[in-house]
C-alpha atoms as a PDB file:
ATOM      1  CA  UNK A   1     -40.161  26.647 -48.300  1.00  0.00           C
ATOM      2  CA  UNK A   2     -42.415  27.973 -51.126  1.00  0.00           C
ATOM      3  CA  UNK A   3     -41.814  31.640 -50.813  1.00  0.00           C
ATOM      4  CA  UNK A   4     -38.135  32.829 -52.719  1.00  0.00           C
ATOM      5  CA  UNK A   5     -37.258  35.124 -49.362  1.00  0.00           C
ATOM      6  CA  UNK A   6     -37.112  32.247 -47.365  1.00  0.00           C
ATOM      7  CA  UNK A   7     -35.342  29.766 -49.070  1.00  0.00           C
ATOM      8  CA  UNK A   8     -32.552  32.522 -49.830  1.00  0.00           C
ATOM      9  CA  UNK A   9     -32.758  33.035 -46.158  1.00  0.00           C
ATOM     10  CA  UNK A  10     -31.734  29.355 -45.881  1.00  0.00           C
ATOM     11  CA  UNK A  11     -29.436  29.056 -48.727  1.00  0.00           C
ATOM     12  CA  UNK A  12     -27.410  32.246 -47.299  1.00  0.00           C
ATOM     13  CA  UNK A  13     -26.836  30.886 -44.279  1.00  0.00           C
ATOM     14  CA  UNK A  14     -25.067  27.393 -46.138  1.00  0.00           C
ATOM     15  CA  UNK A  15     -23.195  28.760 -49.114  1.00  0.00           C
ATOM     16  CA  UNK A  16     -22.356  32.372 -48.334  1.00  0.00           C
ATOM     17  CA  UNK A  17     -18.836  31.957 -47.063  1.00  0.00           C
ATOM     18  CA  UNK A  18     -17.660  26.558 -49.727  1.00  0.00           C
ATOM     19  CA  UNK A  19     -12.631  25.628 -66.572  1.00  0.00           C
ATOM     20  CA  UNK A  20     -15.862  26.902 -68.391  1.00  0.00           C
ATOM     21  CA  UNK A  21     -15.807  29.987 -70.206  1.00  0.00           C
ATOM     22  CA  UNK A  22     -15.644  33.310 -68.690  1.00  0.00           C
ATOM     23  CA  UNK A  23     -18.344  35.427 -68.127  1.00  0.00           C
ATOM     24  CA  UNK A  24     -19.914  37.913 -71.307  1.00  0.00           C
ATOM     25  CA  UNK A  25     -18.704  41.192 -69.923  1.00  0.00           C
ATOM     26  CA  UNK A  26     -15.397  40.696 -67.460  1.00  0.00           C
ATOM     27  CA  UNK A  27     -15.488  43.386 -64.299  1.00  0.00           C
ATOM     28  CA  UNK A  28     -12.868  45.684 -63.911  1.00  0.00           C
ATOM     29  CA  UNK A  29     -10.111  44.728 -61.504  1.00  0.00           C
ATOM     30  CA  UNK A  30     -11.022  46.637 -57.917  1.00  0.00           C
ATOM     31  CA  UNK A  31      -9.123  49.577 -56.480  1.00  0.00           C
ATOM     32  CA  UNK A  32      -6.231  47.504 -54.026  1.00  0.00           C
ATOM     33  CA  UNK A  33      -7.465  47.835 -50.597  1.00  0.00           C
ATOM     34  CA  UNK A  34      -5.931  50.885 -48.472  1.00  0.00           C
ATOM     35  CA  UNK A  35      -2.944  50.164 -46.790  1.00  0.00           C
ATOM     36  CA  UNK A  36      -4.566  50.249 -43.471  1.00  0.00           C
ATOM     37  CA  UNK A  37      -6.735  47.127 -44.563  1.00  0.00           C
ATOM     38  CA  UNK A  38      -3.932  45.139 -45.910  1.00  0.00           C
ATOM     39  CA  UNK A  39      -0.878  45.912 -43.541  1.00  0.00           C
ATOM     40  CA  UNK A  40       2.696  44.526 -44.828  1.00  0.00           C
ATOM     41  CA  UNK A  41       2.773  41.105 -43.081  1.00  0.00           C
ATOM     42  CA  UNK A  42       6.251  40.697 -42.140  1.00  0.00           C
ATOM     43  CA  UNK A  43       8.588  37.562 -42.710  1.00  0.00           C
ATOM     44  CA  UNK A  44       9.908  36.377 -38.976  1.00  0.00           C
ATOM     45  CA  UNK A  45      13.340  35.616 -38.886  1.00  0.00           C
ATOM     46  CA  UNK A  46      13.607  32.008 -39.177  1.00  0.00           C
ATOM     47  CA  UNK A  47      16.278  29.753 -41.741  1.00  0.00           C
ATOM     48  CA  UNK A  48      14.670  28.517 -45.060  1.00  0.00           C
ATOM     49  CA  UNK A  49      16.500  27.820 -47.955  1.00  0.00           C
ATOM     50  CA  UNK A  50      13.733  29.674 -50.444  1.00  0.00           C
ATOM     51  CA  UNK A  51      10.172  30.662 -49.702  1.00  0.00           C
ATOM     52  CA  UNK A  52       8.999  27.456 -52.203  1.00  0.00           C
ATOM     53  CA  UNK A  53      10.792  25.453 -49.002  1.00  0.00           C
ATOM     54  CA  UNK A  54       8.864  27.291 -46.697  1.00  0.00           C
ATOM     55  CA  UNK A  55       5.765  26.837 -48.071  1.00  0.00           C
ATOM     56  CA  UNK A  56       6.376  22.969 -48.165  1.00  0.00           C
ATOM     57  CA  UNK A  57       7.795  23.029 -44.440  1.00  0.00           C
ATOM     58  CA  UNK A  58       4.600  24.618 -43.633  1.00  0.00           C
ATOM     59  CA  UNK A  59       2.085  22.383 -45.250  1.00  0.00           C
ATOM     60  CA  UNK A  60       4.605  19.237 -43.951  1.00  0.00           C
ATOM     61  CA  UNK A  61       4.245  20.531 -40.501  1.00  0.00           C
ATOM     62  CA  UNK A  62       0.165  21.238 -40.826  1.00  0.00           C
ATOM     63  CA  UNK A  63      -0.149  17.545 -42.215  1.00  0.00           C
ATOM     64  CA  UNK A  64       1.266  16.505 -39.576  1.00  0.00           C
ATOM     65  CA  UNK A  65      -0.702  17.905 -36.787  1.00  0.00           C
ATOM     66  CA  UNK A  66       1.166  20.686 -35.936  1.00  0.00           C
ATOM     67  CA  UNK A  67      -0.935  23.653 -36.845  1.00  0.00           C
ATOM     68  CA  UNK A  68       1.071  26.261 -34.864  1.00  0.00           C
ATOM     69  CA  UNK A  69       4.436  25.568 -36.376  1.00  0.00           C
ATOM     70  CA  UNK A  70       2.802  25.409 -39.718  1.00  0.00           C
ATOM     71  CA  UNK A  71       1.625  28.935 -39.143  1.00  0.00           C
ATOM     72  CA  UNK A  72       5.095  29.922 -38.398  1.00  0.00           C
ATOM     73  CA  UNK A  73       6.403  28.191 -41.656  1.00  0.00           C
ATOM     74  CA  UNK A  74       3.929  29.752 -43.908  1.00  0.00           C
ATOM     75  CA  UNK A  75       4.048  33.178 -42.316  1.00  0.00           C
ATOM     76  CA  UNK A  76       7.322  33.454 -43.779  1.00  0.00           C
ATOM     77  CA  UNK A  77       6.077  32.480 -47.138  1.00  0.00           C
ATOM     78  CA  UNK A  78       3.291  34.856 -46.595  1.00  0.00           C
ATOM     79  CA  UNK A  79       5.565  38.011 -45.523  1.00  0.00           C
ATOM     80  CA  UNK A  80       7.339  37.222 -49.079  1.00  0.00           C
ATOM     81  CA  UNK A  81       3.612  37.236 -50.946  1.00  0.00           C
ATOM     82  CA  UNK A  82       3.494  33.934 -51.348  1.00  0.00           C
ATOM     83  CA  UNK A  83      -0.185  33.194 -52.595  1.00  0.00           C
ATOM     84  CA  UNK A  84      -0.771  29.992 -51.437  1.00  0.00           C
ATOM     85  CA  UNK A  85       1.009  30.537 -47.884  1.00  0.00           C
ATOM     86  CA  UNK A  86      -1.310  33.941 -47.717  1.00  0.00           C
ATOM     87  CA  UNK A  87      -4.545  32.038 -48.856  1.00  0.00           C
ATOM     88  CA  UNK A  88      -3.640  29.239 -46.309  1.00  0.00           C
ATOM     89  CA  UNK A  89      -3.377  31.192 -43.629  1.00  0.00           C
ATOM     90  CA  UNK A  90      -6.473  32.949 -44.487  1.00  0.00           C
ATOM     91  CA  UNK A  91      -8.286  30.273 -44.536  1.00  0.00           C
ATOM     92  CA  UNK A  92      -7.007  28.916 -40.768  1.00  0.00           C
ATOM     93  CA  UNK A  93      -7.647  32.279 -39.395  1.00  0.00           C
ATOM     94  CA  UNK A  94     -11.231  32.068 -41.033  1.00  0.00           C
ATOM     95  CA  UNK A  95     -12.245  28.500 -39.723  1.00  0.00           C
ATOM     96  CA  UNK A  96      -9.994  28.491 -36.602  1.00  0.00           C
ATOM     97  CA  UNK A  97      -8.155  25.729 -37.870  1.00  0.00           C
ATOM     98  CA  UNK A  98      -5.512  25.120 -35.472  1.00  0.00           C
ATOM     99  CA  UNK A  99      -5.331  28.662 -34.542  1.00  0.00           C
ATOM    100  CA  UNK A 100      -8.078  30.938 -32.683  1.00  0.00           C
ATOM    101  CA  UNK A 101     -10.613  32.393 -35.202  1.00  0.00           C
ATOM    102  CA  UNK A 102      -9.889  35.765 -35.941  1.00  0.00           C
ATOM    103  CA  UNK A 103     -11.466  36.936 -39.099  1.00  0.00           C
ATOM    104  CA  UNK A 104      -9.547  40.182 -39.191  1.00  0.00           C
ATOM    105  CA  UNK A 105      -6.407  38.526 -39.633  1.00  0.00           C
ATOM    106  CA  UNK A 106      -8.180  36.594 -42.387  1.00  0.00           C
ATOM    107  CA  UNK A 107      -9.545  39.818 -44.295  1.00  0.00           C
ATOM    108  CA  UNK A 108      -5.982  40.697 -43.967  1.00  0.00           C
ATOM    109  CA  UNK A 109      -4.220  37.698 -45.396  1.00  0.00           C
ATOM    110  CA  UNK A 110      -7.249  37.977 -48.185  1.00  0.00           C
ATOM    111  CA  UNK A 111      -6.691  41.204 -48.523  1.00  0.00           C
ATOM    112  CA  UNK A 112      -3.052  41.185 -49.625  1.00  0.00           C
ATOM    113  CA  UNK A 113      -3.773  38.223 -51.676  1.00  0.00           C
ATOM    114  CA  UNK A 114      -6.421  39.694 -53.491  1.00  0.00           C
ATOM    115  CA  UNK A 115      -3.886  43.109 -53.922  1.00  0.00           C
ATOM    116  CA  UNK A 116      -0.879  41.383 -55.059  1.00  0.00           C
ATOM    117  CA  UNK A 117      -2.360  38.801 -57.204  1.00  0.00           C
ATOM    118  CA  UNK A 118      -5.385  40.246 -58.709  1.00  0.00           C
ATOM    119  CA  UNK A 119      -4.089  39.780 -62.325  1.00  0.00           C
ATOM    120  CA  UNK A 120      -3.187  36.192 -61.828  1.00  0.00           C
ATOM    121  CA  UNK A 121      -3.707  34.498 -64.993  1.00  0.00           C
ATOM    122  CA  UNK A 122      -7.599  32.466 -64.915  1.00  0.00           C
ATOM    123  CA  UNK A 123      -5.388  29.276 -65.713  1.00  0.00           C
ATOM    124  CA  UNK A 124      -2.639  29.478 -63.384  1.00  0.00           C
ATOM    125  CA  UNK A 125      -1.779  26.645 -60.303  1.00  0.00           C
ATOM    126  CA  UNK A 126      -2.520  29.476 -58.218  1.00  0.00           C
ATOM    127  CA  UNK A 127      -5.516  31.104 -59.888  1.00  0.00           C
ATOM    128  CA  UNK A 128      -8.310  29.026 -57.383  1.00  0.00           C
ATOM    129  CA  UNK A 129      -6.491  30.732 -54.474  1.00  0.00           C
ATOM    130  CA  UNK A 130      -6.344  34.012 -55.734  1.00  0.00           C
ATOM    131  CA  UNK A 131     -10.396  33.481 -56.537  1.00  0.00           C
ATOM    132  CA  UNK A 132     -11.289  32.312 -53.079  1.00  0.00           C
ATOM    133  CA  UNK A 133      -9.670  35.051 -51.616  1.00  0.00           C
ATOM    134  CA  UNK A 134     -11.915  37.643 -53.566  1.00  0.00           C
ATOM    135  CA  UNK A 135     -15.518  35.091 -52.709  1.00  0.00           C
ATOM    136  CA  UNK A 136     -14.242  35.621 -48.725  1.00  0.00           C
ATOM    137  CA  UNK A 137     -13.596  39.547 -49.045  1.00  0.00           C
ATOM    138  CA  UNK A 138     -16.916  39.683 -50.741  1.00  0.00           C
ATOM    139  CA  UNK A 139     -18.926  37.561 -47.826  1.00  0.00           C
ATOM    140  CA  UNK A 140     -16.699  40.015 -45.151  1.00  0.00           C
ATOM    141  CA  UNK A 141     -17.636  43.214 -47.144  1.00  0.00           C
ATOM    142  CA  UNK A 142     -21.617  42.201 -46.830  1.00  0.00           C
ATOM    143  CA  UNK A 143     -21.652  42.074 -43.174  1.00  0.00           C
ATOM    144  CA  UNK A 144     -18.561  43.812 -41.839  1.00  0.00           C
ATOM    145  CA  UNK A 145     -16.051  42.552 -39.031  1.00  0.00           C
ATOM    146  CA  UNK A 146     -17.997  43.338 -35.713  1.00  0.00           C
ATOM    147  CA  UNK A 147     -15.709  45.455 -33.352  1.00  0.00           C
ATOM    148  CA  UNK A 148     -13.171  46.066 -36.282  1.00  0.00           C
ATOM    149  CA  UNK A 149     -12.755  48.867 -39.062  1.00  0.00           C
ATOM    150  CA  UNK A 150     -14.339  46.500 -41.313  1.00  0.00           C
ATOM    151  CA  UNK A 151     -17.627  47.461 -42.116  1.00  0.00           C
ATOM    152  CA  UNK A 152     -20.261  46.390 -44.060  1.00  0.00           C
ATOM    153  CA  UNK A 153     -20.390  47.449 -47.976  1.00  0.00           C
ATOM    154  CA  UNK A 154     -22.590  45.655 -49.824  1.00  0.00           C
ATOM    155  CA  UNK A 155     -21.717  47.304 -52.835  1.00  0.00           C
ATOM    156  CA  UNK A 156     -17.924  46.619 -52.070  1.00  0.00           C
ATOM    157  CA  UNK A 157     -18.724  43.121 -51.689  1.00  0.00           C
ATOM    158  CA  UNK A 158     -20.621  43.046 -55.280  1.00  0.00           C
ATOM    159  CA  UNK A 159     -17.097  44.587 -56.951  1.00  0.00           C
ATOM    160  CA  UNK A 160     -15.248  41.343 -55.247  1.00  0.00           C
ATOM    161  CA  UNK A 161     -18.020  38.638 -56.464  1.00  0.00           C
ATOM    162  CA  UNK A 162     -18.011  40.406 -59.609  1.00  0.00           C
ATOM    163  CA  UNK A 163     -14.327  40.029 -60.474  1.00  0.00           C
ATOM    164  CA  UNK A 164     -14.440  36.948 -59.384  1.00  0.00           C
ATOM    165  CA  UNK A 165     -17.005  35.800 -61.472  1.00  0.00           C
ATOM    166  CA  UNK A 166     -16.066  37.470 -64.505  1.00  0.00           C
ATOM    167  CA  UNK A 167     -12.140  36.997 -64.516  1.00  0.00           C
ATOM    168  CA  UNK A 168     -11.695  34.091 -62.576  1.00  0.00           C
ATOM    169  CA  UNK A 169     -14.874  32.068 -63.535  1.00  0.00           C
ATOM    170  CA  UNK A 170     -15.765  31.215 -60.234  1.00  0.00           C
ATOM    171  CA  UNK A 171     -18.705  29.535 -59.829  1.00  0.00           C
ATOM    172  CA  UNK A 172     -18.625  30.411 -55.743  1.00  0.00           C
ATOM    173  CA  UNK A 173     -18.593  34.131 -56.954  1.00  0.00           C
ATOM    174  CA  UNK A 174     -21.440  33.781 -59.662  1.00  0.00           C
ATOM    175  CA  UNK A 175     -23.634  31.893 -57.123  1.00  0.00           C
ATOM    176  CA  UNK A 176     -23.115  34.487 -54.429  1.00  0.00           C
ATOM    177  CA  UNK A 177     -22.978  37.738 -57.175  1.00  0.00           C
ATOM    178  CA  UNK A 178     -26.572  36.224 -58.266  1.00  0.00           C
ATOM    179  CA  UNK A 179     -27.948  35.950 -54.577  1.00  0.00           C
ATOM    180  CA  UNK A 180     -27.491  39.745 -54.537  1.00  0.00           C
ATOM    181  CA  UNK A 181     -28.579  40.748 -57.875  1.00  0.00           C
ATOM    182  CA  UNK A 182     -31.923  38.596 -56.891  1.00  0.00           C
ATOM    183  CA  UNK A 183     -32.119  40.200 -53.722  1.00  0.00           C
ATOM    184  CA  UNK A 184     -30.967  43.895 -54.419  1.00  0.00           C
ATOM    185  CA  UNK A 185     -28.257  44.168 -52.207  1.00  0.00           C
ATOM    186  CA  UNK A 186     -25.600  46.153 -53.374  1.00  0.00           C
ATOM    187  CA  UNK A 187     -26.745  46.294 -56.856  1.00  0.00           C
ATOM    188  CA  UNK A 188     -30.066  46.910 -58.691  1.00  0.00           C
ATOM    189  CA  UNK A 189     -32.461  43.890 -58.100  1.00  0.00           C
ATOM    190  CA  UNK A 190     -32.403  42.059 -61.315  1.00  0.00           C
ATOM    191  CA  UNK A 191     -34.331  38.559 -61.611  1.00  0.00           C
ATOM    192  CA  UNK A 192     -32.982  38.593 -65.800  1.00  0.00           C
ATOM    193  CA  UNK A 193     -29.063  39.039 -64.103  1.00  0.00           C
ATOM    194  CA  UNK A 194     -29.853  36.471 -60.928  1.00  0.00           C
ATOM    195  CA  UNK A 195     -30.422  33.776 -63.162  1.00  0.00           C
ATOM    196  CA  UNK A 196     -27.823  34.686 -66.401  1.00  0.00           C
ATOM    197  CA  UNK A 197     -24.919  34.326 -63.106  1.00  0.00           C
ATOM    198  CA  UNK A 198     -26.850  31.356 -61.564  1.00  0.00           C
ATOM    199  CA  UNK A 199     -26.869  29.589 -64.905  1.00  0.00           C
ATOM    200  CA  UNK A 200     -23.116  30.175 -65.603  1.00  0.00           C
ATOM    201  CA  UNK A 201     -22.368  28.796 -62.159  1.00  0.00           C
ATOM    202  CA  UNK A 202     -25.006  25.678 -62.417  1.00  0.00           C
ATOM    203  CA  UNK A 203     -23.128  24.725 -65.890  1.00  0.00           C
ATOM    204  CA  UNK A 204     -20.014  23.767 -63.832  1.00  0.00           C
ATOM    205  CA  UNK A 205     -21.486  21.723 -61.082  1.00  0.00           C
ATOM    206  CA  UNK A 206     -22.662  24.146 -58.286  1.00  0.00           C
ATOM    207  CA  UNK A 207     -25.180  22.561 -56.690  1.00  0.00           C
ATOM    208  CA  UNK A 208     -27.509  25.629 -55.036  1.00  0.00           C
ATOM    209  CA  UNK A 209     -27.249  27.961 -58.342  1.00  0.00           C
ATOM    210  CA  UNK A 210     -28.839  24.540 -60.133  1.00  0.00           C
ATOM    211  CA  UNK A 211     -31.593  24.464 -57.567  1.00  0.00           C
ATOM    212  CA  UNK A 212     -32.504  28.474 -57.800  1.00  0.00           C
ATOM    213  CA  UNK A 213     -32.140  28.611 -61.474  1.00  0.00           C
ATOM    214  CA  UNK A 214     -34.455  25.775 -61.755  1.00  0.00           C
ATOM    215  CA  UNK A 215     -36.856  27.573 -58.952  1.00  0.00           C
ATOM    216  CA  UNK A 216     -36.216  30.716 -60.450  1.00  0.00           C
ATOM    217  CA  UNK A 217     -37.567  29.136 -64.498  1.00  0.00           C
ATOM    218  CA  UNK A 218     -40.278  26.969 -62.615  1.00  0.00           C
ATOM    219  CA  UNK A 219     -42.205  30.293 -60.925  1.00  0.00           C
ATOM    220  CA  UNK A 220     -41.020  32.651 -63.660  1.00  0.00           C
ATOM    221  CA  UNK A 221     -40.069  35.247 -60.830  1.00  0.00           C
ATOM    222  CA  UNK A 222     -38.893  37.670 -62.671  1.00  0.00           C
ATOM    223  CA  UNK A 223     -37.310  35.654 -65.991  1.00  0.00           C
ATOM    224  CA  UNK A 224     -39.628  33.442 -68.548  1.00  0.00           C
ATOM    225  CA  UNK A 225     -41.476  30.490 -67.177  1.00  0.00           C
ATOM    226  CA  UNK A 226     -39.829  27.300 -68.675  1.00  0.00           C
ATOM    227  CA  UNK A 227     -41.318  24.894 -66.190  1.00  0.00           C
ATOM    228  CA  UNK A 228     -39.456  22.069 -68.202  1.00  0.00           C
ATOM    229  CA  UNK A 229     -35.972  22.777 -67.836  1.00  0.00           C
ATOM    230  CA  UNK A 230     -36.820  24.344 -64.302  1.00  0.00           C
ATOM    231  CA  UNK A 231     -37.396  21.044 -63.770  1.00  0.00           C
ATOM    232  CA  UNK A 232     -34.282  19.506 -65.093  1.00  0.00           C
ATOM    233  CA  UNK A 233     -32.339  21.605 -63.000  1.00  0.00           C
ATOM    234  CA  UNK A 234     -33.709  21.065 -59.969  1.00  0.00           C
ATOM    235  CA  UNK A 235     -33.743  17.511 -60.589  1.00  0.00           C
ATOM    236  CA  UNK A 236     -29.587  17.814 -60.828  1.00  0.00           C
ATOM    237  CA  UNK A 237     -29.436  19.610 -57.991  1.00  0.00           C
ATOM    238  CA  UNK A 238     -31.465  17.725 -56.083  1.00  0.00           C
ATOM    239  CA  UNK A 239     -29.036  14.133 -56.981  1.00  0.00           C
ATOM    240  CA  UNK A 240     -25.968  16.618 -55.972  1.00  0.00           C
ATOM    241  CA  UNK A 241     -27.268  16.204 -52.708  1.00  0.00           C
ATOM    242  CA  UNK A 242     -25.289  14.755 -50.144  1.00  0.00           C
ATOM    243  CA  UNK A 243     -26.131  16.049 -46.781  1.00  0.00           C
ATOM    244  CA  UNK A 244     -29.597  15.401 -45.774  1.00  0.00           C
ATOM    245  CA  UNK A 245     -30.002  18.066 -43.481  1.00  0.00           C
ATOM    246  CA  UNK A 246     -28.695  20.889 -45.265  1.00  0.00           C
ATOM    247  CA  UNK A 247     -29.392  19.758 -48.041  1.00  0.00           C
ATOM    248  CA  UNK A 248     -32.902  19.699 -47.276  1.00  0.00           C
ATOM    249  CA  UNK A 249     -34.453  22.705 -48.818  1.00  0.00           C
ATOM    250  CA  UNK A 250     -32.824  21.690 -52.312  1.00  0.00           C
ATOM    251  CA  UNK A 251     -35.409  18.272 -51.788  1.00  0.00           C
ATOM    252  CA  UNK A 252     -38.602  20.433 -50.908  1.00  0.00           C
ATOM    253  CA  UNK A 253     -38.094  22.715 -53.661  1.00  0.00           C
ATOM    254  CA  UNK A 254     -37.516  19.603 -56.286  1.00  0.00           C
ATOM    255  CA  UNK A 255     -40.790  17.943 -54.651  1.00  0.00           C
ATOM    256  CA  UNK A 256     -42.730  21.408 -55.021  1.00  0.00           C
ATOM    257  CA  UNK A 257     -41.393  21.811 -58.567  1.00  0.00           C
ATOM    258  CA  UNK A 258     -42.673  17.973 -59.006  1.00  0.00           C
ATOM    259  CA  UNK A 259     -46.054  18.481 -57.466  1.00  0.00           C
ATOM    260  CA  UNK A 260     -46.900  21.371 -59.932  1.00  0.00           C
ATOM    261  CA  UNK A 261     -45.071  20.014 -63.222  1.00  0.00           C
ATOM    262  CA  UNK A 262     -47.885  17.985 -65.716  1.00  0.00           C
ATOM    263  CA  UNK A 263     -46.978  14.791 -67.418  1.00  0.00           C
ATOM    264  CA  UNK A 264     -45.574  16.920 -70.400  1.00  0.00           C
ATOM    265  CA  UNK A 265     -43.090  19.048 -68.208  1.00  0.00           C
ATOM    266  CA  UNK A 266     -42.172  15.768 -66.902  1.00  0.00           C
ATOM    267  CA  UNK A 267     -41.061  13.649 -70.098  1.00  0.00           C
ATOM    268  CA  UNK A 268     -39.661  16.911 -71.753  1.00  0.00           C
ATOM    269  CA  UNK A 269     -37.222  17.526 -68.299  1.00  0.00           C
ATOM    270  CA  UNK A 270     -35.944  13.707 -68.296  1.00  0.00           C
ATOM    271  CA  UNK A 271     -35.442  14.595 -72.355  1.00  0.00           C
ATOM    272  CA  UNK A 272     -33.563  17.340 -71.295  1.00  0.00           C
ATOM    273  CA  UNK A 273     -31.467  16.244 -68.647  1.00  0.00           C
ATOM    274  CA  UNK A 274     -30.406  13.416 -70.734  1.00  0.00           C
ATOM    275  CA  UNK A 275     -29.202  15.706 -73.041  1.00  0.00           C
ATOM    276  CA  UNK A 276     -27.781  17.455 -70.561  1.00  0.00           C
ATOM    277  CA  UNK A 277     -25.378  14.329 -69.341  1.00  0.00           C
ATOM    278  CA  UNK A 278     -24.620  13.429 -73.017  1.00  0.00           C
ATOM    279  CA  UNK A 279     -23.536  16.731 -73.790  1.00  0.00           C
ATOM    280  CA  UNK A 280     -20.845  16.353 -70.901  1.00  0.00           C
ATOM    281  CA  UNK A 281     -19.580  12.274 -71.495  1.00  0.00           C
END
């Protein structure tokens, strides 16, 4: 647990895939996605009174159990662009939620999302769907769609974390945007960028960016040492955690962060984390 490739090993395989200000420099909106990645999804015929009553028939009917005629429901609402009805489905398709787990139809209900919506204004209803849409594209783009015409682009998938991160301010899509700026995948490795996106992300709440940023200022891998506020991070991160299990690498690296703070580090961390939860009352 003490050596940064493994732990990102185990934090990849939890978090790739689950209103502060934006980002410093925004990324420019990405080229749409050829047609032949985001067919037209087409309405079935089927009587609704407006797409707005589709979209509530469909999430009535998925409330209720019945997954399959949700789908039905919301693929109408989808075939007319609906955001929510295309992020839904997305989603369902992605997780198998009712339906079988197909994550081509889910790049493709992304996809059009993420093409039709793409200047969706940060503070709409809709804007978190619209976000989430570009995080998934991003964590399909690293690896591809085995047996599909998907394939992996890591440097596609850094375009889709990066407007999500800058327009959006999506913590999801700093955490994951930082994972491959401290890895070099897709991008330059940069240790000064890792932690500038993992910070941005750890100010809102997101539980593994506090954890590396605080690993990250504890070893000084690549940014100043601050073993202090390293610390205080990791300390946050570690009383985020809820599940003991996966959670568990968050606790080793608080307890190795622990084990080589002195008394000093120790006082001036609980100083800083109590500013830290003033600042936010």
């Amino acid at each position: 647990m003490r050596t940064s490739n493994f732990i990102l090993a185990v934090v990849g395989a939890a978090f790739l895939g689950a209103g502060a200000a934006h980002a410093l420099d925004a990324a420019p909106r990405p080229q749409p996605l050829t047609p032949a990645l985001a067919p037209a999804l087409a309405a079935p015929v089927t009587k609704y009174g407006s797409v707005r009553d589709a979209l509530r028939s469909g999430m009535r009917t998925y409330n209720a159990g019945d997954k399959i005629g949700a789908v039905h429901a919301l693929e109408y609402a989808a075939g007319q662009g609906h955001s929510l009805a295309l992020w839904k489905l997305g989603r369902m398709y992605a997780d198998g939620d009712g339906v079988e787990h197909d994550d081509l139809k889910a790049f493709e209900y992304f996809s059009k999302l993420a093409d039709q919506h793409a200047d969706e204004s940060p503070d709409s209803p809709n804007a978190g769907a619209v976000s989430s849409a570009f995080v998934a594209l991003g964590s399909y783009f690293l690896d591809g769609i085995q047996g599909t015409y998907v394939a992996a682009n890591p440097a596609r998938a850094v375009e889709m974390f990066s407007y999500a991160a800058s327009y959006f301010s999506d913590s999801n899509a700093q955490y994951n945007l930082a994972r491959l700026y401290l890895e070099g995948t897709g991008v330059r490795k940069d240790s000064r960028q890792a932690a500038r996106w993992f910070n941005l992300a750890a100010e809102k709440g997101h539980t593994a960016s506090q954890a590396l940023l605080g690993h990250l200022l504890m070893t000084g891998q690549g940014v100043p040492r601050q073993r202090a506020k390293g610390l205080m991070w990791l300390t946050l991160a570690r009383e985020a955690s809820t599940d003991a299990a996966k959670d568990q690498w968050i606790v080793d690296l608080y307890q190795d962060a622990f084990t080589a703070s002195d008394d000093s580090d120790r006082k001036l961390a609980l100083a800083l984390l109590e500013q830290y939860i003033q600042a936010r009352r």
